[in-house]
N, C-alpha and C. Protein backbone atom coordinates (compact mmCIF):
# COMPACT_ATOMS: atom_id res chain seq x y z
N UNK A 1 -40.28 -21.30 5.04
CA UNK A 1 -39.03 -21.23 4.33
C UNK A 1 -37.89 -21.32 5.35
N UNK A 2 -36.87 -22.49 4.56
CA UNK A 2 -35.98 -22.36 5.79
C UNK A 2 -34.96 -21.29 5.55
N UNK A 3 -34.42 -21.23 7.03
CA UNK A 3 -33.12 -19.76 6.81
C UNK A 3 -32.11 -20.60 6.51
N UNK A 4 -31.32 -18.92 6.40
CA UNK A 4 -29.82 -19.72 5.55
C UNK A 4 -28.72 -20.06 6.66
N UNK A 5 -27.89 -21.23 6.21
CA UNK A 5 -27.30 -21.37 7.35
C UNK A 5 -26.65 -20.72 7.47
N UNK A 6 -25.91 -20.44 9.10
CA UNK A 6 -24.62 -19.92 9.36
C UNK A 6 -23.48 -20.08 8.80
N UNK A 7 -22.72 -19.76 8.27
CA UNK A 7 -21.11 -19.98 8.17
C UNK A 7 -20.56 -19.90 9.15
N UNK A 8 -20.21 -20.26 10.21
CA UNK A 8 -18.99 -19.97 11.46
C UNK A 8 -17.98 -19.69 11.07
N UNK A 9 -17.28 -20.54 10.10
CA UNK A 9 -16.48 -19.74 9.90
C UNK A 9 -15.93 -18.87 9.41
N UNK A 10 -16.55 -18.36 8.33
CA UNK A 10 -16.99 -17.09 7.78
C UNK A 10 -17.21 -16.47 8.67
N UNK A 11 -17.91 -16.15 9.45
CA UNK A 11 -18.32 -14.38 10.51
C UNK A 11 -17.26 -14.72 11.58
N UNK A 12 -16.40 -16.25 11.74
CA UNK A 12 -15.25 -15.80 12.63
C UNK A 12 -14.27 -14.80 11.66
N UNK A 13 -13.33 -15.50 11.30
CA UNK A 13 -12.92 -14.74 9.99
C UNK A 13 -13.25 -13.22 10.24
N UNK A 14 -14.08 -12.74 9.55
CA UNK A 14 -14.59 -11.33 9.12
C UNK A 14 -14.73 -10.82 10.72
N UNK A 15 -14.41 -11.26 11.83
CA UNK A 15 -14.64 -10.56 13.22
C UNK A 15 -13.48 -10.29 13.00
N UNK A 16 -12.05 -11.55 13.02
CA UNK A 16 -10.58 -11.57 13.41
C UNK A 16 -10.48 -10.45 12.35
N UNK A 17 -10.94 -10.72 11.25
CA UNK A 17 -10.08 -9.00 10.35
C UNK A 17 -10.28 -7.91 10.52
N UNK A 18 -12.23 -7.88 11.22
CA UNK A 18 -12.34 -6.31 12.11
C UNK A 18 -11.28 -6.24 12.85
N UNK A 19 -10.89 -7.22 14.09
CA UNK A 19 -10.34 -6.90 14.73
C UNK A 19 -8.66 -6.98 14.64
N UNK A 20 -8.07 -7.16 13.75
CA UNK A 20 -6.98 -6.72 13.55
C UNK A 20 -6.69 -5.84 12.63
N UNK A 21 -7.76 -5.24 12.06
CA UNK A 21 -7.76 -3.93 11.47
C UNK A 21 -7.25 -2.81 12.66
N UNK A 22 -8.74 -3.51 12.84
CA UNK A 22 -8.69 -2.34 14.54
C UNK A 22 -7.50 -2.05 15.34
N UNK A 23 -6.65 -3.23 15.16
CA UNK A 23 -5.57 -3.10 16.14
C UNK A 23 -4.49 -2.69 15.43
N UNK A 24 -4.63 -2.79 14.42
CA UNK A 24 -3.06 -2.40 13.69
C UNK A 24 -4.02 -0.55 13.35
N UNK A 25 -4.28 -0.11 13.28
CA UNK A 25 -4.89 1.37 13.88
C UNK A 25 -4.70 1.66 14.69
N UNK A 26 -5.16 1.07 15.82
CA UNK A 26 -5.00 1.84 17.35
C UNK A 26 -3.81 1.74 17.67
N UNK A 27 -2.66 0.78 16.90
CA UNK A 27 -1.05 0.85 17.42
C UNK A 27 -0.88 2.00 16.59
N UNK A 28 -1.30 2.18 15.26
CA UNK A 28 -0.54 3.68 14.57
C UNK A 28 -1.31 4.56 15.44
N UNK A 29 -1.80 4.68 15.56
CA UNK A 29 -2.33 6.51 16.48
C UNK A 29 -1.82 6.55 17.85
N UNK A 30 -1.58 5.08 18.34
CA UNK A 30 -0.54 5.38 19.46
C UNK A 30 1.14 5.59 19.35
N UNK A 31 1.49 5.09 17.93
CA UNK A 31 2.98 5.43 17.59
C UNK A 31 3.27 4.36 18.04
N UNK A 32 2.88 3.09 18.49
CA UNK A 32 3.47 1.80 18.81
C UNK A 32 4.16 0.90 17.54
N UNK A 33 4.79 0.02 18.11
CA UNK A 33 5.37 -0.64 16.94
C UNK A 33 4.26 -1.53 16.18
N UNK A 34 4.27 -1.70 14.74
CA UNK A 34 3.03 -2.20 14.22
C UNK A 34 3.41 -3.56 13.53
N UNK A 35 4.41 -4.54 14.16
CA UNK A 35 4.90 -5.66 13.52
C UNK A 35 3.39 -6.56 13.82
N UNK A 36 4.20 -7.76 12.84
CA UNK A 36 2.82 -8.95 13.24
C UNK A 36 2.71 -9.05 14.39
N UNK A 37 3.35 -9.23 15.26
CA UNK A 37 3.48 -10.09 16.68
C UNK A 37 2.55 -8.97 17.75
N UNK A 38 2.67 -7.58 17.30
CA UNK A 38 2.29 -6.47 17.79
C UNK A 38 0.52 -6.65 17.79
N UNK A 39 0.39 -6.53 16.25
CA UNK A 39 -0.83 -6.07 16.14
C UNK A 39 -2.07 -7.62 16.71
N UNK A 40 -1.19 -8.96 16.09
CA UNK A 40 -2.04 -9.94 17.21
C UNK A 40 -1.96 -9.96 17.91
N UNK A 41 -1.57 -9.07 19.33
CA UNK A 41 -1.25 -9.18 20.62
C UNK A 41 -2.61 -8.60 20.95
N UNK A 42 -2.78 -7.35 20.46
CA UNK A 42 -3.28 -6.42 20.36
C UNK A 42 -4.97 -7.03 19.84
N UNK A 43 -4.98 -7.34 19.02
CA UNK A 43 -6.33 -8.06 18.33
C UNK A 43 -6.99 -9.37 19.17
N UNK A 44 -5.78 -9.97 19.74
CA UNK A 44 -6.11 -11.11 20.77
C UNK A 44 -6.36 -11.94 19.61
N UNK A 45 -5.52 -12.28 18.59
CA UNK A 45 -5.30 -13.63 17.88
C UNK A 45 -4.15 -14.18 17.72
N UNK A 46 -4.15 -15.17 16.76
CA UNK A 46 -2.99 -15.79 16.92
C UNK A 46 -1.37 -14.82 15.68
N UNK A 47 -0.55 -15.10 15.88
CA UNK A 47 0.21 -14.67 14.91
C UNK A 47 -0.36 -15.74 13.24
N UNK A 48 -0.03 -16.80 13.26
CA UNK A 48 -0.66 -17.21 12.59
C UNK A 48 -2.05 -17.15 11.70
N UNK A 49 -3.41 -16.02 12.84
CA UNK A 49 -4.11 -15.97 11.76
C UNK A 49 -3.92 -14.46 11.50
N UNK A 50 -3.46 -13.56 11.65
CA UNK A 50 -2.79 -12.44 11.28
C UNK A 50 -2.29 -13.17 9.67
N UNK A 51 -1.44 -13.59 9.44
CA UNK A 51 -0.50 -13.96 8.60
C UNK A 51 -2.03 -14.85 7.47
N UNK A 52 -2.69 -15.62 8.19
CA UNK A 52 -3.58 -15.91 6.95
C UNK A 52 -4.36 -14.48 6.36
N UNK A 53 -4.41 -13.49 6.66
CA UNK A 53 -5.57 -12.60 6.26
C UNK A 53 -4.23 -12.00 5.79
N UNK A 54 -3.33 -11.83 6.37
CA UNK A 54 -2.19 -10.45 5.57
C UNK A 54 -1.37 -11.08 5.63
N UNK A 55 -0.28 -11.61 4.23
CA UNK A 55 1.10 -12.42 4.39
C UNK A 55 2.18 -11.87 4.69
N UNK A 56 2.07 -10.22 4.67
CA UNK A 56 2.80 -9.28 4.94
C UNK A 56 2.47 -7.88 5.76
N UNK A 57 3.38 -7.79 6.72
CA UNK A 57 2.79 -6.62 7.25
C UNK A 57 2.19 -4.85 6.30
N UNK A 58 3.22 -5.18 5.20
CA UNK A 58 2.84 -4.02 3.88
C UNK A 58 1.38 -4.36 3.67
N UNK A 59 1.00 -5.57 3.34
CA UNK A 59 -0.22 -5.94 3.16
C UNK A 59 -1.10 -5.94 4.22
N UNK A 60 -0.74 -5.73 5.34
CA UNK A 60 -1.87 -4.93 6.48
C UNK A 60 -2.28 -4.11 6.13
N UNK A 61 -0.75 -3.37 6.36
CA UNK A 61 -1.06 -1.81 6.22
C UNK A 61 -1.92 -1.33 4.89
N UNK A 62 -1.54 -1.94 3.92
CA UNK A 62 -2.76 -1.33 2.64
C UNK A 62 -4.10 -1.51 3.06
N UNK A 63 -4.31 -2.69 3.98
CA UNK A 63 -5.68 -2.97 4.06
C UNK A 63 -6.25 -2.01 5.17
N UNK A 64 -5.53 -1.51 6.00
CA UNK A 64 -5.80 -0.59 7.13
C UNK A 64 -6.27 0.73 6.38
N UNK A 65 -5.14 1.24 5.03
CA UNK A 65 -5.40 2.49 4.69
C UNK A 65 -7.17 2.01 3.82
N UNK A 66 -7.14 1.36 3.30
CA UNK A 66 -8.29 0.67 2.59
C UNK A 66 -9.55 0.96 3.00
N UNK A 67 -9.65 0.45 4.59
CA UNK A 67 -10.35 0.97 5.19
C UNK A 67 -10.89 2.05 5.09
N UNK A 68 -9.76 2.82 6.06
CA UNK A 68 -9.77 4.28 6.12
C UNK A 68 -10.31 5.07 4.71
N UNK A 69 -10.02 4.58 3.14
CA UNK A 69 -10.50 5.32 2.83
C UNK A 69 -11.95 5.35 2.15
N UNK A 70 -12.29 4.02 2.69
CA UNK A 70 -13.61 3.83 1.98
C UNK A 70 -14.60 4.56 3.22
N UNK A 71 -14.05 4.77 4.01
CA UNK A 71 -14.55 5.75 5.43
C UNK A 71 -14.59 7.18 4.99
N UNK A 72 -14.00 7.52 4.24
CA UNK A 72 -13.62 8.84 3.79
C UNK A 72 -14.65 8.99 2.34
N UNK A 73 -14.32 7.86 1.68
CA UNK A 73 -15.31 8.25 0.25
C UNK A 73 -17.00 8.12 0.96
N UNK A 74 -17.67 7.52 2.11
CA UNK A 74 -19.03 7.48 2.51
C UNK A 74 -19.26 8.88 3.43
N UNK A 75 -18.00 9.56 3.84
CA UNK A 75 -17.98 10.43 4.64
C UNK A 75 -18.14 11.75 3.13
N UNK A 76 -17.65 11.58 2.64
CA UNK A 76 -17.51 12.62 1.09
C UNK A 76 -18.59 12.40 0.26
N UNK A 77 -19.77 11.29 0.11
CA UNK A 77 -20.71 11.25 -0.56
C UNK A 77 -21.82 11.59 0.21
N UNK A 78 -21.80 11.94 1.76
CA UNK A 78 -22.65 12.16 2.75
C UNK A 78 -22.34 14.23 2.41
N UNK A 79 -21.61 14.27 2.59
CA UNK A 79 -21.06 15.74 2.46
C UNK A 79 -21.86 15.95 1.14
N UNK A 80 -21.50 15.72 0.19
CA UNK A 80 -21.33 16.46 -1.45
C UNK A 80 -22.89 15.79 -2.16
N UNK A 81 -23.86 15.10 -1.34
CA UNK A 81 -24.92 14.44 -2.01
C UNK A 81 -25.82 15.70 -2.84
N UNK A 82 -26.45 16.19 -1.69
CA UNK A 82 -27.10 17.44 -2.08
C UNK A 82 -26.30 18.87 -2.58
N UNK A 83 -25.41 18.66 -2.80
CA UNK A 83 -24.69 20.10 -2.78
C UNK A 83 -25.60 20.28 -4.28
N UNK A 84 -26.12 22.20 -4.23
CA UNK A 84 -26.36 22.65 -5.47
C UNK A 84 -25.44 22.64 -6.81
N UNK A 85 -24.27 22.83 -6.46
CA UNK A 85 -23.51 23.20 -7.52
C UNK A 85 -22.19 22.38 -7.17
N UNK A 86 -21.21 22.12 -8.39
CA UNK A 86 -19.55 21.14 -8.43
C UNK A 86 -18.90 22.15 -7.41
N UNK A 87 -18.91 23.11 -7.35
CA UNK A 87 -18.19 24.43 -6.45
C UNK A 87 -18.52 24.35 -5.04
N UNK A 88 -19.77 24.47 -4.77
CA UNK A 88 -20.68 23.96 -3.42
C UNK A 88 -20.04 22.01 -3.00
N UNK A 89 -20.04 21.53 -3.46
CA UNK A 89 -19.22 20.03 -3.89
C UNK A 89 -18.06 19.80 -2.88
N UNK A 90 -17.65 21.52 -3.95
CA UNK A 90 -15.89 20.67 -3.78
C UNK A 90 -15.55 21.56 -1.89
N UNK A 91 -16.34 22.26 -1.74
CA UNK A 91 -15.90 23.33 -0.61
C UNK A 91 -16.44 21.75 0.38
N UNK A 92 -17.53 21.37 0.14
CA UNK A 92 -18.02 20.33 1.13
C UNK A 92 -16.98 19.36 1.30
N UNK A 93 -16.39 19.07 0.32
CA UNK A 93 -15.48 17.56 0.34
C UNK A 93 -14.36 18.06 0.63
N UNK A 94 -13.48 19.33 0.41
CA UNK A 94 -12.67 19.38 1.23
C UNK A 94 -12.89 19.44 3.05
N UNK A 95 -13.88 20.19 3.28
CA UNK A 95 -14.22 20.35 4.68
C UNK A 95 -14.09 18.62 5.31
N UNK A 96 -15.17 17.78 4.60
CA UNK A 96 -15.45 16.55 4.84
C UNK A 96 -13.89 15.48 4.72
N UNK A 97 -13.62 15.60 4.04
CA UNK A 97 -12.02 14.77 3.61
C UNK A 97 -10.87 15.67 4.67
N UNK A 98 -11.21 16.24 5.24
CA UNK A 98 -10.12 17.17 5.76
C UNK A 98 -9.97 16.60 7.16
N UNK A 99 -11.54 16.78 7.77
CA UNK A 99 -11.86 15.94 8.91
C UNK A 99 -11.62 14.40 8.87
N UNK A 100 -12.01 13.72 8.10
CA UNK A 100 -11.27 12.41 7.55
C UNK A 100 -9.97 12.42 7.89
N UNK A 101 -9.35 12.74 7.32
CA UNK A 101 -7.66 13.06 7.08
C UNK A 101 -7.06 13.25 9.17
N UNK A 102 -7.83 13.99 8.95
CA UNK A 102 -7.22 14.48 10.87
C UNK A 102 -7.10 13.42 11.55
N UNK A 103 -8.88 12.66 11.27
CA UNK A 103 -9.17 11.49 11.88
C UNK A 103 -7.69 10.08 11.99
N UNK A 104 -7.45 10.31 10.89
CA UNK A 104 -6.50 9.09 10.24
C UNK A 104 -5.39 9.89 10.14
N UNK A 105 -4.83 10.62 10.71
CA UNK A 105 -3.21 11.19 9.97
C UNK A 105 -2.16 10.23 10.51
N UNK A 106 -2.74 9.49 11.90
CA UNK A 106 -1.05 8.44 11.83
C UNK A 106 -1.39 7.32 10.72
N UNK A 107 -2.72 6.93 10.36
CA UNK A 107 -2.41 6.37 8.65
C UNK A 107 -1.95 6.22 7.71
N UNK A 108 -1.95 8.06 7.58
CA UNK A 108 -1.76 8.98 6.40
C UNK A 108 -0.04 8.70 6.56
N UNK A 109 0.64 9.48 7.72
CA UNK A 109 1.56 9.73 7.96
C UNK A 109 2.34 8.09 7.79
N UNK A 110 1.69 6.98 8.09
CA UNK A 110 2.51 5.48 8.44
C UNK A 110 2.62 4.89 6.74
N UNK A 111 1.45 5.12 5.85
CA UNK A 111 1.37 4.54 4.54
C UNK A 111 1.99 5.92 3.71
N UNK A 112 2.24 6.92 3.87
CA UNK A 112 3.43 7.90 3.06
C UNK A 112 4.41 7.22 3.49
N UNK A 113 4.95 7.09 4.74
CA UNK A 113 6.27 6.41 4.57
C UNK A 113 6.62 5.26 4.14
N UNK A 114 6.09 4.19 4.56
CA UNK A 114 6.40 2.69 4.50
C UNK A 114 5.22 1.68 2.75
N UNK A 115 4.60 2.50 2.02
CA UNK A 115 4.26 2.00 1.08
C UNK A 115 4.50 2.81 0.04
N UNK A 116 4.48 1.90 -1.18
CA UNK A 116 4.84 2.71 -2.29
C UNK A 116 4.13 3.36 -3.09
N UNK A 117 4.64 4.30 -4.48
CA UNK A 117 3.69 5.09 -4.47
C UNK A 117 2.57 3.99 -5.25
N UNK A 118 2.89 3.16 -5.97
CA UNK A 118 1.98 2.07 -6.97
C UNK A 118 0.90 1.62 -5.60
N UNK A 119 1.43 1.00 -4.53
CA UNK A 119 0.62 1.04 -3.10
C UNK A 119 -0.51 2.14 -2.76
N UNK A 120 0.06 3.29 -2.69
CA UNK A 120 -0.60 4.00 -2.64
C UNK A 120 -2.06 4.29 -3.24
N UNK A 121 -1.37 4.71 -4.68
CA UNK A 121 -2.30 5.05 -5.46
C UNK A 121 -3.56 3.71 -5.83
N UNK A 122 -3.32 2.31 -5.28
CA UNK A 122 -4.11 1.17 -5.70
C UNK A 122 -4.85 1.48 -4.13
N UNK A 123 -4.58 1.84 -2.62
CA UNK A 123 -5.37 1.83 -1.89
C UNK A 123 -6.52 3.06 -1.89
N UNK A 124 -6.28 4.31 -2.61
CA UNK A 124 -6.61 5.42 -2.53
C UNK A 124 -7.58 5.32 -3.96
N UNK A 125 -7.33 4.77 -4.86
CA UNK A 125 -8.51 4.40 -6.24
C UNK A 125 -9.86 4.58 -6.01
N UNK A 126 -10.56 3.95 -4.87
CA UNK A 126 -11.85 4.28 -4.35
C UNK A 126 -12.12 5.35 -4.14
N UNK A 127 -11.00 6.34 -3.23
CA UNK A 127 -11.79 7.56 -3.39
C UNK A 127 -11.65 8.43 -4.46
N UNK A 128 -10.68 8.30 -5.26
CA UNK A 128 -10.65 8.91 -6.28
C UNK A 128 -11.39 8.93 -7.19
N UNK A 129 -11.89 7.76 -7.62
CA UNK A 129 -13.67 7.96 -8.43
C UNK A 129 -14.74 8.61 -7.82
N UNK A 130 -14.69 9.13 -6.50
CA UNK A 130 -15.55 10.17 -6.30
C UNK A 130 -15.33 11.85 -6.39
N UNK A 131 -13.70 11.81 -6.14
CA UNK A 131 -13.62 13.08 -6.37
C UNK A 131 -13.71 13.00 -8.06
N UNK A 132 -13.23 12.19 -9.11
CA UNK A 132 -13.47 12.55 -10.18
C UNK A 132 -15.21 12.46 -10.91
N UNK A 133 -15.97 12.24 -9.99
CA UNK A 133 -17.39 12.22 -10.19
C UNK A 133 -17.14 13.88 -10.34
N UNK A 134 -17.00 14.43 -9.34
CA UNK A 134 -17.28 15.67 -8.11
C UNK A 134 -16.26 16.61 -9.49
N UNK A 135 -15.12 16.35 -10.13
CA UNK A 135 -14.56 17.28 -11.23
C UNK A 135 -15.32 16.75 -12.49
N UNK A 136 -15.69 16.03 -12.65
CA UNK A 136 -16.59 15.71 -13.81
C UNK A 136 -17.99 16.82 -14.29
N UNK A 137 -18.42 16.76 -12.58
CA UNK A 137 -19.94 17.70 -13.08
C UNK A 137 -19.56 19.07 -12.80
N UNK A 138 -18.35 19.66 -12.36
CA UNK A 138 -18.03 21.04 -12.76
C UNK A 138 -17.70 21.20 -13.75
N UNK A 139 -16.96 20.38 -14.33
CA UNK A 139 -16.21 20.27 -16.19
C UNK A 139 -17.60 20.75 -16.63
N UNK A 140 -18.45 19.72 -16.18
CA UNK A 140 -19.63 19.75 -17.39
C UNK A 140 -20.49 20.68 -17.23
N UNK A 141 -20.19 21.49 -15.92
CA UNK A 141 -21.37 23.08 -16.03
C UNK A 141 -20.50 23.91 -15.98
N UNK A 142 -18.99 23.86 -16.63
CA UNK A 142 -18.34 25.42 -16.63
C UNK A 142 -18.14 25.67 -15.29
N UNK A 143 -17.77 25.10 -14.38
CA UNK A 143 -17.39 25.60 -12.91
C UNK A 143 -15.76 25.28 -12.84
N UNK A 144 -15.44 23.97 -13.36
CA UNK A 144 -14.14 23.77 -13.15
C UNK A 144 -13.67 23.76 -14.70
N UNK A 145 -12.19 23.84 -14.84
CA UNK A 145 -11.13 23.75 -15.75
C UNK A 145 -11.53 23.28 -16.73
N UNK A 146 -11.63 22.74 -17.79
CA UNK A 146 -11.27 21.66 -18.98
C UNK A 146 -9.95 21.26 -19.61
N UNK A 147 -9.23 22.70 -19.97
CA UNK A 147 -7.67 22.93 -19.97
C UNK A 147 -6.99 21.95 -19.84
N UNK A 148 -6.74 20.75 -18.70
CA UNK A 148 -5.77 20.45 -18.28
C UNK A 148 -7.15 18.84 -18.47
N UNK A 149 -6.01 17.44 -18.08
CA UNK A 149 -6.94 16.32 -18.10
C UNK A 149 -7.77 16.18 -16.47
N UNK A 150 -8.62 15.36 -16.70
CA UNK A 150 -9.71 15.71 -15.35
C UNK A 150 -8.61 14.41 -14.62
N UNK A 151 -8.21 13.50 -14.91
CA UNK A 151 -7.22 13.36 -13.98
C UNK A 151 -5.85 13.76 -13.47
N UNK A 152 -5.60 14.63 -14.29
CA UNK A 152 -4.75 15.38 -13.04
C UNK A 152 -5.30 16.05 -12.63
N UNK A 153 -6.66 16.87 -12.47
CA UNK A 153 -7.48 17.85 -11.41
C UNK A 153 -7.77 16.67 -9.88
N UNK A 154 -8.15 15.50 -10.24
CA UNK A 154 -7.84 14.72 -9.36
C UNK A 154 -6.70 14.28 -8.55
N UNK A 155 -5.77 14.18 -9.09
CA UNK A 155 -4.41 14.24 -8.39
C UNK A 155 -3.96 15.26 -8.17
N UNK A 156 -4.47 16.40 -8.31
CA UNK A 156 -3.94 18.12 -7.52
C UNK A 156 -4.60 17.84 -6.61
N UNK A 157 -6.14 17.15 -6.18
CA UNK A 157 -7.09 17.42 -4.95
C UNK A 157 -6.32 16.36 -4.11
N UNK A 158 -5.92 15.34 -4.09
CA UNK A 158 -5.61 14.41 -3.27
C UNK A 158 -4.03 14.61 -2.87
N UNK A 159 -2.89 15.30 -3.86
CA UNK A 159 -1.74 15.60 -3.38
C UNK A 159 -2.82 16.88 -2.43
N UNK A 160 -2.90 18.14 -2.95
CA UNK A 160 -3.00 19.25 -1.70
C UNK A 160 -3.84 18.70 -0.29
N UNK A 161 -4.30 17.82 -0.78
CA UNK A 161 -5.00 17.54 0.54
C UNK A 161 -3.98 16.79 1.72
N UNK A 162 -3.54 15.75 0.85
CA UNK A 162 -2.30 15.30 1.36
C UNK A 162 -0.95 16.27 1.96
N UNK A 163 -0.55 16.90 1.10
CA UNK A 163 0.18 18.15 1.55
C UNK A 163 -0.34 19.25 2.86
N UNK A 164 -1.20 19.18 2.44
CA UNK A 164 -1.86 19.69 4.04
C UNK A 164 -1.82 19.25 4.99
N UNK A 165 -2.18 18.08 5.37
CA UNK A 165 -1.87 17.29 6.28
C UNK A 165 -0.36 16.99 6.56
N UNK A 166 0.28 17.04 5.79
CA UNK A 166 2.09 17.25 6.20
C UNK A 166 2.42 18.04 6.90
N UNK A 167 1.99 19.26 6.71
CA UNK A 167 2.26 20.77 7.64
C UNK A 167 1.71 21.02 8.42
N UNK A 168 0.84 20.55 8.28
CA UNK A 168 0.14 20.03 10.04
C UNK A 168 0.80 19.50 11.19
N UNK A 169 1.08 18.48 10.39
CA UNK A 169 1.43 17.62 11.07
C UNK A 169 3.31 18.10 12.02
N UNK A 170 3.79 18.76 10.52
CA UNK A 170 5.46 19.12 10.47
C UNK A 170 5.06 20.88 11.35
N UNK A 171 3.97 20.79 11.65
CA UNK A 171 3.52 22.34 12.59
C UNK A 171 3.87 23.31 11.80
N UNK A 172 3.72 23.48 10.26
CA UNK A 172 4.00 24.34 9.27
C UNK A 172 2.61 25.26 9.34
N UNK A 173 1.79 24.73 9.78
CA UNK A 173 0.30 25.27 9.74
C UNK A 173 -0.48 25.01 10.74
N UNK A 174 -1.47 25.63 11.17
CA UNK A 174 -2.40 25.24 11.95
C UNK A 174 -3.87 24.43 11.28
N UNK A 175 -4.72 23.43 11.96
CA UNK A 175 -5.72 23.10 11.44
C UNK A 175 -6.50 24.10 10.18
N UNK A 176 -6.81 24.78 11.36
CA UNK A 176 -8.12 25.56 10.28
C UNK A 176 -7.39 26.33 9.43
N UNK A 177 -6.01 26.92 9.66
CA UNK A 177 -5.25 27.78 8.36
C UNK A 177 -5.48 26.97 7.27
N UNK A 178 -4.71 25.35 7.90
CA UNK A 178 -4.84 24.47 6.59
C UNK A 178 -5.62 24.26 5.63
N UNK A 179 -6.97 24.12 6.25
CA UNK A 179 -8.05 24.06 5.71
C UNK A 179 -8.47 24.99 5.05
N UNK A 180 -8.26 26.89 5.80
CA UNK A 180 -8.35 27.74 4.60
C UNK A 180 -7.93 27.56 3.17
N UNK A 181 -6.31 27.44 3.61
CA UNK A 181 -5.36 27.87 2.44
C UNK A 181 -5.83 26.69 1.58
N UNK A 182 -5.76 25.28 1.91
CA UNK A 182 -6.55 23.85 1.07
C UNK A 182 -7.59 24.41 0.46
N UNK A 183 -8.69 24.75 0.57
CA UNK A 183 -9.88 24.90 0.19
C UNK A 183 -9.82 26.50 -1.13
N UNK A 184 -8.81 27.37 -0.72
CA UNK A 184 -9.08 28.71 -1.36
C UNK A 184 -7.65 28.44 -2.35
N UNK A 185 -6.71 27.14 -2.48
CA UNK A 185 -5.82 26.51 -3.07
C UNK A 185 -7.25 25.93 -4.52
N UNK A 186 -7.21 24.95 -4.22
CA UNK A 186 -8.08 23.92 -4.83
C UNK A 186 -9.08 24.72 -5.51
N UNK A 187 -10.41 25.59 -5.02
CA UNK A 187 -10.73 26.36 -5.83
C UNK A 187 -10.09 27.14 -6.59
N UNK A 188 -9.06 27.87 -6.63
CA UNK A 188 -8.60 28.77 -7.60
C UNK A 188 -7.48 27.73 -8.70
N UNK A 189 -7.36 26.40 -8.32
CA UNK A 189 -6.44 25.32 -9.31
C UNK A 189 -7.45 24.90 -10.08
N UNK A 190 -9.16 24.65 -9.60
CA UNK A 190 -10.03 23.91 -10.08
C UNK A 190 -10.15 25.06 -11.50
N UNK A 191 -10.31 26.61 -11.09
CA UNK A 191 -11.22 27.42 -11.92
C UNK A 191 -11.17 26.88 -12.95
N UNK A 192 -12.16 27.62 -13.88
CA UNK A 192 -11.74 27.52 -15.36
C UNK A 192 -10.55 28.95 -15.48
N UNK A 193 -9.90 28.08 -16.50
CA UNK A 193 -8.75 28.84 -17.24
C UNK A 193 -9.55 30.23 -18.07
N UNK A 194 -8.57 31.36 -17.78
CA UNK A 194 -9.15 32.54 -18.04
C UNK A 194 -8.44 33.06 -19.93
């Protein structure tokens, strides 16, 4: 049987977008400027094929956070696989998403400012069907809320998580406080209503 052919230019392609992923990252965590001209300098391509993969630098940047968070939802389904219980779950996925978050905060910090919230919320969609997996099977064994709609229990977990990482960042908090107060936040928002 014969094999399949190569595409060349296909796996060039898909290298140049690793690698100007990569580079428009390593300029945000260095605080460098993240224009086109920047990040192909940086990637070692041309400005031109920058501009074929992203026509806009906004449109990097979504694809950078994109990344990042499909890194975060495999990092959160690695965490929360085995957990016994939605409660056991959610303590894992904050721990797990928290470390995520640290990982990426000049991300976090570059796509809060410079994208919108419609931006936002279309790069962040992926992980949000896992945390609403993760409030789904507490709904359904009496661990979490019903009270309120299961998507806004989802958008309380991803603002506080987000919010955490602000005061971190703004030195309102320390890491692991954060992570307390996040985690003993979120459980007592998740409970069920008394």
């Amino acid at each position: 049987m014969a094999a399949e052919p190569v595409d060349h230019r296909r796996a060039v392609a898909e290298r140049n977008v690793e690698a100007i992923l990569d580079a428009a990252e390593a300029l945000l965590e260095e605080a460098a400027p993240t224009s086109i001209a920047a990040v192909a300098t940086r990637a070692k391509v041309s400005r031109p094929t920058v501009y074929a993969h992203y026509a806009s630098r906004e449109l990097l940047l979504e694809a950078v956070v994109e990344r990042a968070v499909a890194r975060a939802a495999t990092a959160f389904d690695e965490a929360t696989v085995d957990a016994p219980s939605a409660t056991d779950a959610l303590k894992r996925a904050v721990a797990s998403s928290w470390v995520t978050l640290s990982r990426h905060a000049a991300i976090a910090e570059a796509a809060a400012a410079q994208l919108s919230s419609e931006a936002l919320r279309r790069t962040h969609e992926p992980g949000m069907s896992h945390v609403r997996e993760m409030i789904d099977r507490g709904r359904a064994s009496g661990e979490f809320r019903t009270d309120v709609p299961a998507a806004w229990l989802v958008s309380v977990f991803h603002a506080l998580l987000h919010a955490a990482g602000d005061d971190v960042r703004a030195e309102r908090l320390q890491g692991d406080e954060a992570l307390l107060a996040l985690t003993s936040t979120l459980l007592a928002a998740l409970a069920p209503a008394r």
